[in-house]
PDB file of N, CA and C in Angstrom:
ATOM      1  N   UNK A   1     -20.809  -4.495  22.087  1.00  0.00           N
ATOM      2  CA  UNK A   1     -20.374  -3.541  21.096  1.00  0.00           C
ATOM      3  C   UNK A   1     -21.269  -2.308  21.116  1.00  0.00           C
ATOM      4  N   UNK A   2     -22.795  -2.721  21.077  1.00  0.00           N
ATOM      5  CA  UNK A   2     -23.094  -0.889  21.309  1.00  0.00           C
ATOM      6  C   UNK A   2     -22.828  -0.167  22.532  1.00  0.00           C
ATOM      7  N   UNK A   3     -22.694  -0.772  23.667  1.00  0.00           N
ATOM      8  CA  UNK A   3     -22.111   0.274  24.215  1.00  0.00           C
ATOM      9  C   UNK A   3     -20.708   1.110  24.233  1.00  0.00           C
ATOM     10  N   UNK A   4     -19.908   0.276  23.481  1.00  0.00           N
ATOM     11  CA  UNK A   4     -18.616   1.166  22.595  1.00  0.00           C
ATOM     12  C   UNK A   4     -19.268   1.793  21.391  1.00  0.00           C
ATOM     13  N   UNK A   5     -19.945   1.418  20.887  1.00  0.00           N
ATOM     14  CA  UNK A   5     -20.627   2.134  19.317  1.00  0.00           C
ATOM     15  C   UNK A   5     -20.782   3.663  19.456  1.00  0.00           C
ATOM     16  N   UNK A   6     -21.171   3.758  21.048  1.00  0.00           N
ATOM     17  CA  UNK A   6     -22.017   5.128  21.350  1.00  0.00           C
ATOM     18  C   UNK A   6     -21.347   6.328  22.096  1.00  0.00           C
ATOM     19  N   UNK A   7     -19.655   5.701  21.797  1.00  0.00           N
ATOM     20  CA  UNK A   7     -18.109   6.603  22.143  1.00  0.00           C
ATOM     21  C   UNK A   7     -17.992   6.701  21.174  1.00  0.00           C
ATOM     22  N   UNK A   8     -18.289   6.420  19.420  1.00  0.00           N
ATOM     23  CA  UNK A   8     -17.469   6.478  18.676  1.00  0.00           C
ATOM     24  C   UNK A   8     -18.246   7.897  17.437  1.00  0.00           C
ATOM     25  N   UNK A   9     -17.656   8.265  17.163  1.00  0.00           N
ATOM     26  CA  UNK A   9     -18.588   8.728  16.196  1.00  0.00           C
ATOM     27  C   UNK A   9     -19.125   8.128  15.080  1.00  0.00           C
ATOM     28  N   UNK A  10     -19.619   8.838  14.347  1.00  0.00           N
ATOM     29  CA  UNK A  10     -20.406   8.129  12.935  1.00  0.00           C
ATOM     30  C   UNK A  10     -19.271   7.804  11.809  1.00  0.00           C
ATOM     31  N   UNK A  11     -18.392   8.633  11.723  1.00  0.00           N
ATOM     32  CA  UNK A  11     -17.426   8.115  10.598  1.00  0.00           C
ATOM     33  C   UNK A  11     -17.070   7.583  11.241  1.00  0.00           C
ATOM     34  N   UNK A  12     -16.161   7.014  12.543  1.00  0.00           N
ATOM     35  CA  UNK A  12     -15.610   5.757  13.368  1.00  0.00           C
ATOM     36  C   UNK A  12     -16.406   4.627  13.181  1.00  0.00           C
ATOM     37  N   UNK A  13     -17.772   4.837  13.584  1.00  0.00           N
ATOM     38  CA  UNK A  13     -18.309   3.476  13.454  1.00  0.00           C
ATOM     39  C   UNK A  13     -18.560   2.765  12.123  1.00  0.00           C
ATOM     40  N   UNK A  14     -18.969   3.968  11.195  1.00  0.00           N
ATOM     41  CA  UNK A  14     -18.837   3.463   9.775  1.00  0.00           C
ATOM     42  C   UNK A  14     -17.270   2.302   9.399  1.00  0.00           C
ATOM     43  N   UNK A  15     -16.392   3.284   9.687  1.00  0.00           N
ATOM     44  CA  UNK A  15     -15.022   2.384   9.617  1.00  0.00           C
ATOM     45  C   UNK A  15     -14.831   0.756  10.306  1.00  0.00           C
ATOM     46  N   UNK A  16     -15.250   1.068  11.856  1.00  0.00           N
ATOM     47  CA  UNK A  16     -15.525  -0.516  12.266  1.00  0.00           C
ATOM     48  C   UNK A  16     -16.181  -1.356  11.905  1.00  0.00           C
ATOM     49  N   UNK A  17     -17.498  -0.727  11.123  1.00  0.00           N
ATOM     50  CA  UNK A  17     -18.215  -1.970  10.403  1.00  0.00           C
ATOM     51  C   UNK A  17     -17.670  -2.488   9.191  1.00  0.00           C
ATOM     52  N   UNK A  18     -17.243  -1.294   8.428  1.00  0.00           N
ATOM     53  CA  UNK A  18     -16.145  -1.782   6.806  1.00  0.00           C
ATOM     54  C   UNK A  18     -15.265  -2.818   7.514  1.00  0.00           C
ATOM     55  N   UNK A  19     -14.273  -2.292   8.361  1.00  0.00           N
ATOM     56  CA  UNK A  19     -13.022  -3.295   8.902  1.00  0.00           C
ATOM     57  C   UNK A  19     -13.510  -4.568   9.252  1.00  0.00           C
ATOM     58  N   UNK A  20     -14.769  -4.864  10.130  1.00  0.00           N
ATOM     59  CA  UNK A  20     -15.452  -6.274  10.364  1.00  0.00           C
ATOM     60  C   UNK A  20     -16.355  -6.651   9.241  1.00  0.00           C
ATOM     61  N   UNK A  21     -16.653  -6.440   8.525  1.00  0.00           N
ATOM     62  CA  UNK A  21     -17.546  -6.610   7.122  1.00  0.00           C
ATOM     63  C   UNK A  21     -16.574  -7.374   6.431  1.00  0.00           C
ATOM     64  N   UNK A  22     -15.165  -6.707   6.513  1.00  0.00           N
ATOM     65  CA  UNK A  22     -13.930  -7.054   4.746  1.00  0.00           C
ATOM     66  C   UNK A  22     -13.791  -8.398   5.459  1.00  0.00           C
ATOM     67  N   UNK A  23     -13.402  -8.092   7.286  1.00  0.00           N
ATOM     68  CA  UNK A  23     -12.811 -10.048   7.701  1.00  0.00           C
ATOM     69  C   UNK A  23     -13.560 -10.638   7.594  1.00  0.00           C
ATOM     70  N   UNK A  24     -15.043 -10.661   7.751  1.00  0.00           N
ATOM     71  CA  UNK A  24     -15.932 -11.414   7.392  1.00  0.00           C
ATOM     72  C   UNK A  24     -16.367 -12.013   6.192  1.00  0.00           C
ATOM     73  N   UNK A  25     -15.854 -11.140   5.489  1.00  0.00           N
ATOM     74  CA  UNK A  25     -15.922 -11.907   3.828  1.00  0.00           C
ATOM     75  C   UNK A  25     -14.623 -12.487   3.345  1.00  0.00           C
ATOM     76  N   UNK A  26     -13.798 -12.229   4.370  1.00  0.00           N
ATOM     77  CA  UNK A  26     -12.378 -13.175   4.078  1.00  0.00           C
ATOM     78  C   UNK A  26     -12.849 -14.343   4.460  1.00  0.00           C
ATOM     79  N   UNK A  27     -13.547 -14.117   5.588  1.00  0.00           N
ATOM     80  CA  UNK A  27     -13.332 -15.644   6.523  1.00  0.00           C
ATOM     81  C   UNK A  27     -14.923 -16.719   5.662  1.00  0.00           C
ATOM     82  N   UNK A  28     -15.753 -15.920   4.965  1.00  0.00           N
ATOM     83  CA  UNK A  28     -16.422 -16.594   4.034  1.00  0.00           C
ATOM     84  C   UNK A  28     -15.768 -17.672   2.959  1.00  0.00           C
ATOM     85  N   UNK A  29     -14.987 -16.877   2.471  1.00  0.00           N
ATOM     86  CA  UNK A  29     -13.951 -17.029   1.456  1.00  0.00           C
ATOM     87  C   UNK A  29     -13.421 -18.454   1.857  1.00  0.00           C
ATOM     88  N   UNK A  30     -12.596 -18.298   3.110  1.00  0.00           N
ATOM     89  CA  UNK A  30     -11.651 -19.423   3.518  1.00  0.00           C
ATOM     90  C   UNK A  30     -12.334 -20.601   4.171  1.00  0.00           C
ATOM     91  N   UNK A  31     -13.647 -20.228   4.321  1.00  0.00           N
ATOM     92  CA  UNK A  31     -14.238 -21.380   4.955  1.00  0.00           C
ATOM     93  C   UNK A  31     -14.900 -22.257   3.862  1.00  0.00           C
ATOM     94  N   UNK A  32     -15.272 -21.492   3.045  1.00  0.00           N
ATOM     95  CA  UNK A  32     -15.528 -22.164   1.166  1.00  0.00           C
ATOM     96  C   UNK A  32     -14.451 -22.818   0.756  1.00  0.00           C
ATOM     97  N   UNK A  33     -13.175 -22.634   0.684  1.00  0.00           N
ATOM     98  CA  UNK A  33     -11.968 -22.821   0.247  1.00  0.00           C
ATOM     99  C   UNK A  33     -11.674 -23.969   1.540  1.00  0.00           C
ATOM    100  N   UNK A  34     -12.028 -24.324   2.434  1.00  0.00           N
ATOM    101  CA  UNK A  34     -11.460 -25.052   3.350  1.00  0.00           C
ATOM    102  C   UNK A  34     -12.729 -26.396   2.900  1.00  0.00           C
ATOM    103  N   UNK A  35     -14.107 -26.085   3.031  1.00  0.00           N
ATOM    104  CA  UNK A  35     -14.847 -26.613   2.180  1.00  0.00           C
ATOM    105  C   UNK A  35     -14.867 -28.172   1.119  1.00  0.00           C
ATOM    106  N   UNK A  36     -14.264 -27.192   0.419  1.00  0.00           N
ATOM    107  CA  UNK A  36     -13.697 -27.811  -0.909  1.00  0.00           C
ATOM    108  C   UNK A  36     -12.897 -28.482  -0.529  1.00  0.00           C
ATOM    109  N   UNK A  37     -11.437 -28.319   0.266  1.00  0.00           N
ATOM    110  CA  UNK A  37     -10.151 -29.300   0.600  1.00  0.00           C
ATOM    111  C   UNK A  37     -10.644 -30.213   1.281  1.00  0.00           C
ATOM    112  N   UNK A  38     -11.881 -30.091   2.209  1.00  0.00           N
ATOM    113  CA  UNK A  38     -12.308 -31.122   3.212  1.00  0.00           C
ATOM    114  C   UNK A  38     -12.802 -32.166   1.879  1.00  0.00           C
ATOM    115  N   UNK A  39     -13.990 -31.891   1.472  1.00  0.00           N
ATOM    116  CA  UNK A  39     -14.180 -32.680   0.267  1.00  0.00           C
ATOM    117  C   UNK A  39     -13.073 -33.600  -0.374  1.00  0.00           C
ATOM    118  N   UNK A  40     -11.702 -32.963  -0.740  1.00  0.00           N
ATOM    119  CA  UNK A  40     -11.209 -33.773  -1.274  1.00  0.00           C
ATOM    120  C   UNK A  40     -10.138 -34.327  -0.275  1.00  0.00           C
ATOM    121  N   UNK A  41     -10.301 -34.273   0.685  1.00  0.00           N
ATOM    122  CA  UNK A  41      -9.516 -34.918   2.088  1.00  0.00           C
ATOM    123  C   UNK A  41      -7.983 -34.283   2.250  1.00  0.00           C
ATOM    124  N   UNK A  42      -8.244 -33.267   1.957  1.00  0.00           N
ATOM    125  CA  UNK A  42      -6.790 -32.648   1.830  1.00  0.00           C
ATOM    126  C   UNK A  42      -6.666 -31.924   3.795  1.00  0.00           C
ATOM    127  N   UNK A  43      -7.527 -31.522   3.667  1.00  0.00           N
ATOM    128  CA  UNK A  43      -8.144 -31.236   5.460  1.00  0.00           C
ATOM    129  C   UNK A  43      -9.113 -31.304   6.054  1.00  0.00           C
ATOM    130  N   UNK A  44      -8.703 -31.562   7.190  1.00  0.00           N
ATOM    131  CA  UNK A  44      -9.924 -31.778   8.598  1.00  0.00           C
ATOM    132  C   UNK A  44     -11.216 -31.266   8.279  1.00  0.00           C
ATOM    133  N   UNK A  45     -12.110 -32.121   8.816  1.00  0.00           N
ATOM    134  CA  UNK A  45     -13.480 -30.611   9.137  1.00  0.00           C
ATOM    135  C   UNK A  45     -13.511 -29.999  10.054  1.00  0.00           C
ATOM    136  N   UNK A  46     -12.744 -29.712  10.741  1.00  0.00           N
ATOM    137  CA  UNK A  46     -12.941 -29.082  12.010  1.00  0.00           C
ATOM    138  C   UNK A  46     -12.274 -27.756  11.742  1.00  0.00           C
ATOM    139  N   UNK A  47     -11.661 -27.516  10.880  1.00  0.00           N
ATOM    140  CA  UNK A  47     -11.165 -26.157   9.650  1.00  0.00           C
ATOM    141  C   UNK A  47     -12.632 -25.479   9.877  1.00  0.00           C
ATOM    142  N   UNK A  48     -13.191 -26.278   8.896  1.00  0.00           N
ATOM    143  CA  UNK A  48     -14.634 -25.500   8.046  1.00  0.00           C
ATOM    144  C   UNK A  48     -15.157 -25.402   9.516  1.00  0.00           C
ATOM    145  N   UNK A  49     -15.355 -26.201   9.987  1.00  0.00           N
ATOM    146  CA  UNK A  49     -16.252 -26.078  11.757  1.00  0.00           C
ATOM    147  C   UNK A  49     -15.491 -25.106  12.261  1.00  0.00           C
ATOM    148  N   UNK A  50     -14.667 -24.348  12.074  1.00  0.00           N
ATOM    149  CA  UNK A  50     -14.056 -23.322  12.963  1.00  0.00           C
ATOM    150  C   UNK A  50     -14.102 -22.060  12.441  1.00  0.00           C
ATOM    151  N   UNK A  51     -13.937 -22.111  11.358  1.00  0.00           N
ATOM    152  CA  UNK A  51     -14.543 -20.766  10.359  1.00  0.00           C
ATOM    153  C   UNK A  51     -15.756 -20.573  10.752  1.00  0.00           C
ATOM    154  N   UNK A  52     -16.462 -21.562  10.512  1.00  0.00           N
ATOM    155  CA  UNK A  52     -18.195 -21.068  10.584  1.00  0.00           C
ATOM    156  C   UNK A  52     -18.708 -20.402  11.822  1.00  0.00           C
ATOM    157  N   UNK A  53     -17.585 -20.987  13.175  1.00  0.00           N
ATOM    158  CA  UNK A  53     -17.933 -20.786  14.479  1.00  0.00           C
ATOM    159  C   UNK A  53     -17.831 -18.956  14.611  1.00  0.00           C
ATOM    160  N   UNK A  54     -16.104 -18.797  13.885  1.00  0.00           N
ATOM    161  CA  UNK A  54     -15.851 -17.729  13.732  1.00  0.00           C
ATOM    162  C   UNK A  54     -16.365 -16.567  12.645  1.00  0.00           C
ATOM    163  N   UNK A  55     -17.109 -16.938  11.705  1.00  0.00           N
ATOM    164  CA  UNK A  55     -17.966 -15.796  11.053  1.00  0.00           C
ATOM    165  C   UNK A  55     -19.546 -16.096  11.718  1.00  0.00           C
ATOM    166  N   UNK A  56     -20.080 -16.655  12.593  1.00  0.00           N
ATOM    167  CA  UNK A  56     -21.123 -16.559  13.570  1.00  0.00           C
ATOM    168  C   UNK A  56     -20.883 -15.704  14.192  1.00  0.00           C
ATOM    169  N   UNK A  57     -19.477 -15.736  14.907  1.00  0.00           N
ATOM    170  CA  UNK A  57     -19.053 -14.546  16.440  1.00  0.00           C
ATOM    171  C   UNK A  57     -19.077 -13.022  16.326  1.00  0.00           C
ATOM    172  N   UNK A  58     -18.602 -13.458  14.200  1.00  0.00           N
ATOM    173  CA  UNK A  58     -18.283 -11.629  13.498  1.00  0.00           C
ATOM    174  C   UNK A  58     -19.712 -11.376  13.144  1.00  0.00           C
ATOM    175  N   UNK A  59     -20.606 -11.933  12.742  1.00  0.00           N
ATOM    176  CA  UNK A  59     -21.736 -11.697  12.225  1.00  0.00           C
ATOM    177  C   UNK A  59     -22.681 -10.487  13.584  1.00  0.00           C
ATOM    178  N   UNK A  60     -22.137 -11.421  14.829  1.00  0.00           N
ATOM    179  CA  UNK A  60     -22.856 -11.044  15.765  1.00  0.00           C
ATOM    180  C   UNK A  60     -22.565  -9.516  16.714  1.00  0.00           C
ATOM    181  N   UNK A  61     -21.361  -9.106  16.148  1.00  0.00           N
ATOM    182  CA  UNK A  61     -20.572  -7.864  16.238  1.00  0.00           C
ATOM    183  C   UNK A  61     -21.368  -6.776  15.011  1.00  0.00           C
ATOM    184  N   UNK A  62     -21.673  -7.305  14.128  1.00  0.00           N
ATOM    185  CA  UNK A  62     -22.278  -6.271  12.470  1.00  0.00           C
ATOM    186  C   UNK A  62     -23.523  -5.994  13.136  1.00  0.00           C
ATOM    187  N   UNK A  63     -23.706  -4.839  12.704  1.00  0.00           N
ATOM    188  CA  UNK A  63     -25.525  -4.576  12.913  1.00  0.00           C
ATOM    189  C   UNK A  63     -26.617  -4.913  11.309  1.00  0.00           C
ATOM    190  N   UNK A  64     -27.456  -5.620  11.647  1.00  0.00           N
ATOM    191  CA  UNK A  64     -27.988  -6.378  10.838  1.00  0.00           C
ATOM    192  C   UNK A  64     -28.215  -5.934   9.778  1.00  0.00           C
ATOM    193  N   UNK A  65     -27.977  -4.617   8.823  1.00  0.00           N
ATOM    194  CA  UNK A  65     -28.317  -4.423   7.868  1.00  0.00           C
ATOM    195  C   UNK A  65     -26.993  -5.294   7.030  1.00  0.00           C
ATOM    196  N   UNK A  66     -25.796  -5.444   7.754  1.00  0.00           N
ATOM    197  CA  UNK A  66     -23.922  -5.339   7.264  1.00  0.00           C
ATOM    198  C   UNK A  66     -24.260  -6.726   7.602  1.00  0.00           C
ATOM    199  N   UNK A  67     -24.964  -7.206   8.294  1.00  0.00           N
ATOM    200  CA  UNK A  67     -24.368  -8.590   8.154  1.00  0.00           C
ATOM    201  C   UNK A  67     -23.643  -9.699   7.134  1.00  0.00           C
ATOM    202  N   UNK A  68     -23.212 -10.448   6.993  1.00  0.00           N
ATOM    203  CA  UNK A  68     -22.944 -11.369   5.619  1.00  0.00           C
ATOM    204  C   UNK A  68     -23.824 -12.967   5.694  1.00  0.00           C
ATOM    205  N   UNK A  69     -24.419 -13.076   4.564  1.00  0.00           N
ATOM    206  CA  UNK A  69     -24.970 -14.230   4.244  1.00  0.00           C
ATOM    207  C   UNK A  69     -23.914 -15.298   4.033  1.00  0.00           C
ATOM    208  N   UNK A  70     -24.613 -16.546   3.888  1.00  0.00           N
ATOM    209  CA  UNK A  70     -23.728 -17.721   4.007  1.00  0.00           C
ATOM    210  C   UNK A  70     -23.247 -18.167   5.243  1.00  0.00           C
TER     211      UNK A  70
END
């Protein structure tokens, strides 16, 4: 990603980090919410194990100030 970062301008890149920031706090969201259903056996863990895999991959796209906790 930084070497696309450094085609984009500053309001562009601002925008790509908002746009990967918002899915990343969706996919927080749904992996909490998947969480909970695992708990009550409503679904797999391999849900929550796949979320987590996938807000690791987005985390690693954010530059560390944007990252998301959890």
């Amino acid at each position: 990603m930084r070497g696309m970062s450094k085609e984009r301008s500053d309001a562009e890149q601002k925008a790509v980090e908002r746009i990967l920031w918002a899915l990343g706090h969706r996919l927080v969201r749904l992996r909490d919410e998947a969480a909970m259903r695992t708990l009550r056996g409503e679904e797999s863990e391999g849900v929550e194990k796949g979320l987590a895999i996938a807000l690791r991959e987005l985390n690693d796209l954010l530059p560390r100030r944007r990252r998301l906790k959890g």
